[in-house]
C-alpha atoms as a PDB file:
ATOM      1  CA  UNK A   1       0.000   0.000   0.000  1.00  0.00           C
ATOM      2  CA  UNK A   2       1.291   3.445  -1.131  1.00  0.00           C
ATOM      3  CA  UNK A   3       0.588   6.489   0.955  1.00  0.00           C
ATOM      4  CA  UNK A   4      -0.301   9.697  -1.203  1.00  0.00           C
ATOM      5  CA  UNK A   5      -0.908  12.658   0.235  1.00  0.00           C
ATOM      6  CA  UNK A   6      -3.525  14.708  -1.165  1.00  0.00           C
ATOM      7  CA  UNK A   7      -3.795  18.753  -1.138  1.00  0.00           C
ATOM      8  CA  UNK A   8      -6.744  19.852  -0.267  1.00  0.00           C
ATOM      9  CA  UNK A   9      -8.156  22.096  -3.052  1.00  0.00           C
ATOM     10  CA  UNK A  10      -8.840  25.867  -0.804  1.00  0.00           C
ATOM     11  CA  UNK A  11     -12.733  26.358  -1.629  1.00  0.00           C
ATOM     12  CA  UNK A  12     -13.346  29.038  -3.579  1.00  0.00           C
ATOM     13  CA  UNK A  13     -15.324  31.750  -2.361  1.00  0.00           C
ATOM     14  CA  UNK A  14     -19.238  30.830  -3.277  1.00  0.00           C
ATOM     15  CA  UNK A  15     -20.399  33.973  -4.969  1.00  0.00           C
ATOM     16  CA  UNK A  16     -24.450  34.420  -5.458  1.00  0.00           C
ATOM     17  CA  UNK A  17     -25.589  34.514  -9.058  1.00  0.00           C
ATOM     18  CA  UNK A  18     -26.090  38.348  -9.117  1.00  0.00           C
ATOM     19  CA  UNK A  19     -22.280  38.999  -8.464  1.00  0.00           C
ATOM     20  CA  UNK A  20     -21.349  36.207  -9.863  1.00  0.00           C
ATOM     21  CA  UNK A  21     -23.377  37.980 -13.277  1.00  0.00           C
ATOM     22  CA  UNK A  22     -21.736  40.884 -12.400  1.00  0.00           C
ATOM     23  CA  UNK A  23     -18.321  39.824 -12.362  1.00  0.00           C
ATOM     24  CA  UNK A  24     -18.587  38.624 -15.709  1.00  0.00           C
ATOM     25  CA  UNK A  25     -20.369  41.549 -17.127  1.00  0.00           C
ATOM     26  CA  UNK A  26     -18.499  43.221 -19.992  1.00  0.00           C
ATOM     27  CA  UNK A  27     -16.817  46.887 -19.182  1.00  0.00           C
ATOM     28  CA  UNK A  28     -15.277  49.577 -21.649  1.00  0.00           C
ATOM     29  CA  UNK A  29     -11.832  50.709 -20.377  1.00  0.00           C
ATOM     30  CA  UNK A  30     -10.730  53.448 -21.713  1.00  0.00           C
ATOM     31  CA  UNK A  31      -6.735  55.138 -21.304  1.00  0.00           C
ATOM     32  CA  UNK A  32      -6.796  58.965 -21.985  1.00  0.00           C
ATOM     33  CA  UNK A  33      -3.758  60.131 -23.110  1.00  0.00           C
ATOM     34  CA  UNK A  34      -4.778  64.036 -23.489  1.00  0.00           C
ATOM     35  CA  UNK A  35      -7.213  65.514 -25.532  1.00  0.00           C
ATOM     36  CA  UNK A  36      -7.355  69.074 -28.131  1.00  0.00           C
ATOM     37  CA  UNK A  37     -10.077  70.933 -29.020  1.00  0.00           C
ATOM     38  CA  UNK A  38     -10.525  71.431 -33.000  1.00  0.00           C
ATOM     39  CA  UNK A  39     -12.646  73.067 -35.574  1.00  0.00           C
ATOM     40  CA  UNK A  40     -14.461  71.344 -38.133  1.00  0.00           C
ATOM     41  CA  UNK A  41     -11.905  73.053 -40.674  1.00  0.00           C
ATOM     42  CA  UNK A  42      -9.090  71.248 -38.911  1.00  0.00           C
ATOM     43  CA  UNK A  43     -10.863  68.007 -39.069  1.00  0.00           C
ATOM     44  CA  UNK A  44     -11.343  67.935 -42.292  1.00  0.00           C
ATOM     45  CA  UNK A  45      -7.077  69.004 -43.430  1.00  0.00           C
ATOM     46  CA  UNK A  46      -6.088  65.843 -40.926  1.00  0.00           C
ATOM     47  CA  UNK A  47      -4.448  63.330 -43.477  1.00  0.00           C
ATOM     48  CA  UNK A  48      -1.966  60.570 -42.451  1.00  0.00           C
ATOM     49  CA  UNK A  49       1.099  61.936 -40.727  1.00  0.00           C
ATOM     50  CA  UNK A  50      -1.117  65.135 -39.227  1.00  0.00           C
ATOM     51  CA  UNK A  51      -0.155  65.854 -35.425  1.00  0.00           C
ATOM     52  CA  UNK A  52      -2.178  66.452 -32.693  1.00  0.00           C
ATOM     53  CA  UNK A  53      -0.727  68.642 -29.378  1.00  0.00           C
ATOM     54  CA  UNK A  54      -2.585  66.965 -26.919  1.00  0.00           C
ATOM     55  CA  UNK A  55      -3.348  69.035 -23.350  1.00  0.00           C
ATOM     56  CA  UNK A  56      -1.542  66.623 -21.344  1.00  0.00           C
ATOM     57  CA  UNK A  57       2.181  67.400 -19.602  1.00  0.00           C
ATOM     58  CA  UNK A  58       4.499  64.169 -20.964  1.00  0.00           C
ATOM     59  CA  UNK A  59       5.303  63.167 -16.816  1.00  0.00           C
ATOM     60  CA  UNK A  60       1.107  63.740 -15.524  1.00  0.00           C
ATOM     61  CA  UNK A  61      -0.171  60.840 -14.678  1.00  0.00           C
ATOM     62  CA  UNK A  62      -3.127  59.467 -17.343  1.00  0.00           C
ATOM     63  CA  UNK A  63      -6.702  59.054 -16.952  1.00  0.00           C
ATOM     64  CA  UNK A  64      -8.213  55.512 -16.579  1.00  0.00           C
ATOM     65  CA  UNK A  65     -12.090  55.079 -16.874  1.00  0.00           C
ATOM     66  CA  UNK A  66     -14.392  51.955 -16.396  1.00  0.00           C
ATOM     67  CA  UNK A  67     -17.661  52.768 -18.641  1.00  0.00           C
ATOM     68  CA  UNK A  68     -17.081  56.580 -18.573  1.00  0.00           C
ATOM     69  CA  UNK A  69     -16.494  56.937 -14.909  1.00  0.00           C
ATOM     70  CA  UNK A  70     -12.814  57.381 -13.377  1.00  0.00           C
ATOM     71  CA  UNK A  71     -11.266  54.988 -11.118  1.00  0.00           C
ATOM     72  CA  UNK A  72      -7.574  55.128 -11.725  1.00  0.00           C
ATOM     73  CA  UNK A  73      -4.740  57.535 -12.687  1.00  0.00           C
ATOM     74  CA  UNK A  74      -1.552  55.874 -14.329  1.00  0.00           C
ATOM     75  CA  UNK A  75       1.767  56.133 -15.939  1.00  0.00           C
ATOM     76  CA  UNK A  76       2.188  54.788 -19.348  1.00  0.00           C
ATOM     77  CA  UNK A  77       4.864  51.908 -20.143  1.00  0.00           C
ATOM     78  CA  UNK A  78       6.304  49.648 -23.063  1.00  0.00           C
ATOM     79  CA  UNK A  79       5.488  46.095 -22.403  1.00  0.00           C
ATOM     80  CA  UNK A  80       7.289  44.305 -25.181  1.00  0.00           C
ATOM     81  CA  UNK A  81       6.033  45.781 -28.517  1.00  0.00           C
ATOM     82  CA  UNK A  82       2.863  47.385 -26.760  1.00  0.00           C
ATOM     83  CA  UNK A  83       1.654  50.347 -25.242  1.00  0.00           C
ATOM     84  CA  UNK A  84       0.623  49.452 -21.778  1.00  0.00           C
ATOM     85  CA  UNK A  85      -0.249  51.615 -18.682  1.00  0.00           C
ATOM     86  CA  UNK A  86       0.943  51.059 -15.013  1.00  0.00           C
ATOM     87  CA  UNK A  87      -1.789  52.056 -12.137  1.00  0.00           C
ATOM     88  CA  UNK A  88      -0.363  54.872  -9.994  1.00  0.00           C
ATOM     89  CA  UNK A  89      -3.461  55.412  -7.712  1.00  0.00           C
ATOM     90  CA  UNK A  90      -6.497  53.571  -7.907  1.00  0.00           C
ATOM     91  CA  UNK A  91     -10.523  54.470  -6.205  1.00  0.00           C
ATOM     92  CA  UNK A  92     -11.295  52.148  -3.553  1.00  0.00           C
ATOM     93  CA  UNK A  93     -13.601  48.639  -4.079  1.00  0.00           C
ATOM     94  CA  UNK A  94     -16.351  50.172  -2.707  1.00  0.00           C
ATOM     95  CA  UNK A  95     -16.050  53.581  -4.628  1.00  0.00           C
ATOM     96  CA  UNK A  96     -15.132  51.616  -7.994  1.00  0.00           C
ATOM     97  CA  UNK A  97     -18.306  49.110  -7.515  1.00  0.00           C
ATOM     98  CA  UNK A  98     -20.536  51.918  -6.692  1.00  0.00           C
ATOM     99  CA  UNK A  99     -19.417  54.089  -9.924  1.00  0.00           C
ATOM    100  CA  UNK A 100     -19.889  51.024 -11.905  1.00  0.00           C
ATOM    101  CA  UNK A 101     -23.645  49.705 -10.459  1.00  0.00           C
ATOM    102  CA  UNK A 102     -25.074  53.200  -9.603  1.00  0.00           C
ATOM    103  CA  UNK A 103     -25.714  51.536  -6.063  1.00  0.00           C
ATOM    104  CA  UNK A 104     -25.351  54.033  -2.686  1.00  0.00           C
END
């Protein structure tokens, strides 16, 4: 006779099917680098290789938003080939889940 010992799988938190909905709903993140204001004029003369002076300082910290509300401020960073963006300060859970829901 053999002896194994077996791990003991933790149990995973039992969440109830609202959250558990919730969790898996689908969010739009968006990363705001800066933004310009332009006439209609200046639309229309944009063609590829056109530059845009965005109002953001190169060192602020960016904008992250969860379905148009902001939770987050970061710095960007290069991740390989990409174009990432590292959290610098973040809303709490609560504020961040009552943003999302609408829920006081």
């Amino acid at each position: 006779m053999s002896s194994r010992k077996q791990k003991k799988k933790t149990p995973e938190k039992q969440l109830g099917p609202q959250i558990q909905k919730l969790m898996e709903m689908p969010v739009t993140a968006r990363l705001v680098l800066g933004e310009c204001k332009l006439e209609i004029e200046e639309i229309l003369k944009l063609g590829q290789g056109s530059m845009l002076e965005l109002d953001t300082p190169v060192k602020k910290n960016l904008k992250l938003y969860i379905n148009d509300e902001e939770i987050a401020k970061a710095k960007s960073v290069i991740v390989g080939q990409q174009f990432g963006a590292q959290i610098t300060e973040i809303s709490s859970t609560k504020d961040r889940l009552k943003d999302l829901t609408d829920l006081e």
